[in-house]
N, C-alpha and C. Protein backbone atom coordinates (compact mmCIF):
# COMPACT_ATOMS: atom_id res chain seq x y z
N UNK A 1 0.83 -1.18 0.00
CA UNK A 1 0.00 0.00 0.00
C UNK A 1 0.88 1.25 0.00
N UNK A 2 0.44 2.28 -0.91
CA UNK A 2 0.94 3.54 -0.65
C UNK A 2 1.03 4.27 0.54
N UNK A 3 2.27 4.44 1.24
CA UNK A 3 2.22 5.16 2.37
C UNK A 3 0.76 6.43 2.94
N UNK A 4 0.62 7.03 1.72
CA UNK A 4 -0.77 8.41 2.42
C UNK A 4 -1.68 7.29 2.27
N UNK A 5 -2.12 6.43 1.34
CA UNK A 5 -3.65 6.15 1.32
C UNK A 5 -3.35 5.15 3.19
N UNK A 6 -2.37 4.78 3.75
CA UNK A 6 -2.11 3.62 4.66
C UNK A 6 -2.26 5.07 5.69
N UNK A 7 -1.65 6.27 5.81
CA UNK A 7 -1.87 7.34 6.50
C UNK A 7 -3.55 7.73 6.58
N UNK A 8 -4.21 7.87 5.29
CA UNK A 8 -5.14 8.30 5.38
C UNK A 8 -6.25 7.37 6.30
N UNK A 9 -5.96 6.03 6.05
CA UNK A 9 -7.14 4.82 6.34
C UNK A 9 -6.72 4.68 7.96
N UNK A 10 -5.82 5.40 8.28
CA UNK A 10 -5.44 4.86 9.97
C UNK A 10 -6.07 6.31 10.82
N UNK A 11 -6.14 7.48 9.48
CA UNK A 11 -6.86 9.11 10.77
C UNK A 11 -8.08 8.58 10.49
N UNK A 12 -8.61 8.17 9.85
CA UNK A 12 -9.91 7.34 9.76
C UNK A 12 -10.45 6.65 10.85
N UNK A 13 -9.58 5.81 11.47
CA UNK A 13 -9.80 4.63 12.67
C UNK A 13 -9.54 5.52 13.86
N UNK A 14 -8.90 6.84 14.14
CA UNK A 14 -8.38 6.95 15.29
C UNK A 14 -9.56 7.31 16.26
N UNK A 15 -9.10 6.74 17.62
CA UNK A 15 -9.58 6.74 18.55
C UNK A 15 -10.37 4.71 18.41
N UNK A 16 -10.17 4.15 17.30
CA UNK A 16 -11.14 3.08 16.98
C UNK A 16 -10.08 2.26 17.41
N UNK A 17 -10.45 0.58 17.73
CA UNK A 17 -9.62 -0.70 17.59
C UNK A 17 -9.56 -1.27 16.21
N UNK A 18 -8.04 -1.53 16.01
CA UNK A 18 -7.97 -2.44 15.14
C UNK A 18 -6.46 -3.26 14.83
N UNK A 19 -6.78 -4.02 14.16
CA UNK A 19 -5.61 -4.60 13.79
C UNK A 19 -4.58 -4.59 13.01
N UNK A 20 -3.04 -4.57 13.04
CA UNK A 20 -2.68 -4.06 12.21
C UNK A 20 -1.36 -5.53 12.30
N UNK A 21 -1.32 -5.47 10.50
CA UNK A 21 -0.16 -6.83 10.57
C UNK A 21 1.36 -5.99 9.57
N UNK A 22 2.35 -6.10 10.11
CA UNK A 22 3.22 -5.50 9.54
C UNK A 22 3.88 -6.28 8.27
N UNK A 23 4.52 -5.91 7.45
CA UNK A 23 5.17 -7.01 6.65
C UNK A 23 6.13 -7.94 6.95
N UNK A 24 7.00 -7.90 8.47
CA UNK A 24 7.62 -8.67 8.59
C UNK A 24 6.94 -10.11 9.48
N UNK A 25 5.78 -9.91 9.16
CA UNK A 25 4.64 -10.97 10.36
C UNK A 25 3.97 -10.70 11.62
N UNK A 26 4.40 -9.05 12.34
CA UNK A 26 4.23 -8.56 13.39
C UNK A 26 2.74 -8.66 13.31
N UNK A 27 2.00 -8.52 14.34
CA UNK A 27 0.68 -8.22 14.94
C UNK A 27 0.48 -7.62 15.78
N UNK A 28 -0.57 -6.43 15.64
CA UNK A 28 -0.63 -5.53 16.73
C UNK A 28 -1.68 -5.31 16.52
N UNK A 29 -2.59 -5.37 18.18
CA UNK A 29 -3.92 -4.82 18.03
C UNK A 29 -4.29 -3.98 19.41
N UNK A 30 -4.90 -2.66 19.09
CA UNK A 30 -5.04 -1.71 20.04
C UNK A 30 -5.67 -0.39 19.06
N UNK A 31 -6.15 0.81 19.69
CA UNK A 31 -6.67 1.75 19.55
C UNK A 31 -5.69 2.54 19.05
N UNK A 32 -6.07 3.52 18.00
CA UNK A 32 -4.82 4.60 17.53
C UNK A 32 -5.54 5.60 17.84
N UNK A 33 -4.09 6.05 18.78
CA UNK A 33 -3.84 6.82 19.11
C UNK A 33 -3.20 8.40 18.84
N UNK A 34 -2.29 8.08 17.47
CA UNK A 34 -1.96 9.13 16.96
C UNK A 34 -1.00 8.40 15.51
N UNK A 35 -1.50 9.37 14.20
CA UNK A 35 -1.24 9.02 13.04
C UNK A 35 -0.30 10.25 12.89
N UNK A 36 0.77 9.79 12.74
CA UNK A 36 1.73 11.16 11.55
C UNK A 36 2.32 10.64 10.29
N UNK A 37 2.89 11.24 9.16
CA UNK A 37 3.10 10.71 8.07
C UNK A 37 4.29 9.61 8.30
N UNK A 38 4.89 9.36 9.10
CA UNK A 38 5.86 8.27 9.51
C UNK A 38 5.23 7.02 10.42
N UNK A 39 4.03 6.83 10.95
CA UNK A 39 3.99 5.78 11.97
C UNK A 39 2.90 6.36 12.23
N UNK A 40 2.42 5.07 13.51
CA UNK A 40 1.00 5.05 14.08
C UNK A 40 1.09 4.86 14.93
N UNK A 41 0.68 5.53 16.26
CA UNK A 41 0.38 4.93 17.28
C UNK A 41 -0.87 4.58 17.91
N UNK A 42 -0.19 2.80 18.50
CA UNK A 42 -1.69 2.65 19.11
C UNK A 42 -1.38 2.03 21.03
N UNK A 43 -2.67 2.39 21.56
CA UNK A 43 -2.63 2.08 22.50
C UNK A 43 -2.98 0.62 23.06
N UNK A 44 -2.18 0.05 23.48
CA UNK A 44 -2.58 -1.39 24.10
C UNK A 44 -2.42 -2.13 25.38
N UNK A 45 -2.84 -2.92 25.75
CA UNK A 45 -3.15 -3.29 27.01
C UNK A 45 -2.10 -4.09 27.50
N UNK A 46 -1.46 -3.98 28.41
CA UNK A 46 -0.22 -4.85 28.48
C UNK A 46 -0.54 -6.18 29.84
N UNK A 47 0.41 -7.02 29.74
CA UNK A 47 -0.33 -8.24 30.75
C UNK A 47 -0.47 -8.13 32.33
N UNK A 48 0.20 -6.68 33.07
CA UNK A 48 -0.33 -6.33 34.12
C UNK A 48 -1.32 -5.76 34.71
N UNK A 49 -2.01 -5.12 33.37
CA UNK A 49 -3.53 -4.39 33.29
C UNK A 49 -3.37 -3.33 32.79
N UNK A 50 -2.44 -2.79 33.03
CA UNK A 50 -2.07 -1.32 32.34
C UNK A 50 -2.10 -1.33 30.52
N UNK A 51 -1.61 0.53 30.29
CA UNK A 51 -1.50 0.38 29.16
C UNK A 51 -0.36 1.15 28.18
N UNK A 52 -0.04 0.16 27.39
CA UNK A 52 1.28 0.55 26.42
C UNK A 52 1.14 1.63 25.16
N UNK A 53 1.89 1.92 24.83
CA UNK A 53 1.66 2.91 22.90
C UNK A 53 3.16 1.76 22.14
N UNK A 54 2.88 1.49 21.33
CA UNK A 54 3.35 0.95 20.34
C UNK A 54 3.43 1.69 19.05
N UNK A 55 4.53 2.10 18.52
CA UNK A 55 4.73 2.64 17.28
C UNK A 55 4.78 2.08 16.44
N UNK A 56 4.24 1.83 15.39
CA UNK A 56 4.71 1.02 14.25
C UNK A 56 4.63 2.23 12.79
N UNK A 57 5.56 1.71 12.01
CA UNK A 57 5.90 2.96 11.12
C UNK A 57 5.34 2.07 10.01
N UNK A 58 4.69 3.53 8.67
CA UNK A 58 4.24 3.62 7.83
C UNK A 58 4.25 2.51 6.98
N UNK A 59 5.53 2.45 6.75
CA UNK A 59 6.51 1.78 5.23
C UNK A 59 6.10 0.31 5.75
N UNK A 60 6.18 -0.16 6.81
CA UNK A 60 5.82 -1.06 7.30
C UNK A 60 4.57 -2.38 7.73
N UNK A 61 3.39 -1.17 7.54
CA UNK A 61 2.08 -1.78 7.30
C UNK A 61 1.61 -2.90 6.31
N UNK A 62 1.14 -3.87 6.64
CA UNK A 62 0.58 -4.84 5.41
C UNK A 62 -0.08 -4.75 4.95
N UNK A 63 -1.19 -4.71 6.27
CA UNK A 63 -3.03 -4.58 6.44
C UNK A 63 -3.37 -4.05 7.89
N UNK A 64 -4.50 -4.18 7.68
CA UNK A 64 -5.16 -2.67 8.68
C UNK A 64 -6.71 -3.69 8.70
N UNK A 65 -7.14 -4.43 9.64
CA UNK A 65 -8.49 -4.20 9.98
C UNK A 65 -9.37 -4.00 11.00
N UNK A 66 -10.40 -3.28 10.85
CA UNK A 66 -10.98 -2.63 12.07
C UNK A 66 -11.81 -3.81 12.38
N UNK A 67 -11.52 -3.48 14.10
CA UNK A 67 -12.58 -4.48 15.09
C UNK A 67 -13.60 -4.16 15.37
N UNK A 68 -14.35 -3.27 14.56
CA UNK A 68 -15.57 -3.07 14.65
C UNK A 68 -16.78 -4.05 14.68
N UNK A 69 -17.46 -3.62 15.62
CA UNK A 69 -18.31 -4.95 16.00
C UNK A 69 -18.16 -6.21 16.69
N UNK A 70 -17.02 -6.17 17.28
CA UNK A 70 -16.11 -6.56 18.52
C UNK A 70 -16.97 -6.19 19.70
């Protein structure tokens, strides 16, 4: 995917859950939190209860799907 349309489809989701798989096999799923033209952040729940931000950058994205209806 083209970096803006992968920018554009993630200010779309923010504040939403979803999933995101990177190209090297990564998986990440949590709420975004903040989109800039380099990366995404999302917020996620870590295994003590609390909660993490995870960056994952642009160039990097595979796919993107929202947990809507979750």
């Amino acid at each position: 995917m083209n970096y803006q349309h992968v920018e554009n489809l993630l200010i779309r989701y923010r504040g939403q859950a979803v999933d995101i798989k990177t190209i090297s096999g990564g998986l990440y799923e949590g709420v975004v939190t903040d989109v800039t033209n380099d990366y995404v952040a999302l917020k996620i729940h870590n295994s003590v209860g609390g909660d993490d931000t995870v960056f994952v950058l642009l160039h990097a994205v595979e796919s993107v799907l929202s947990q809507r209806g979750s």
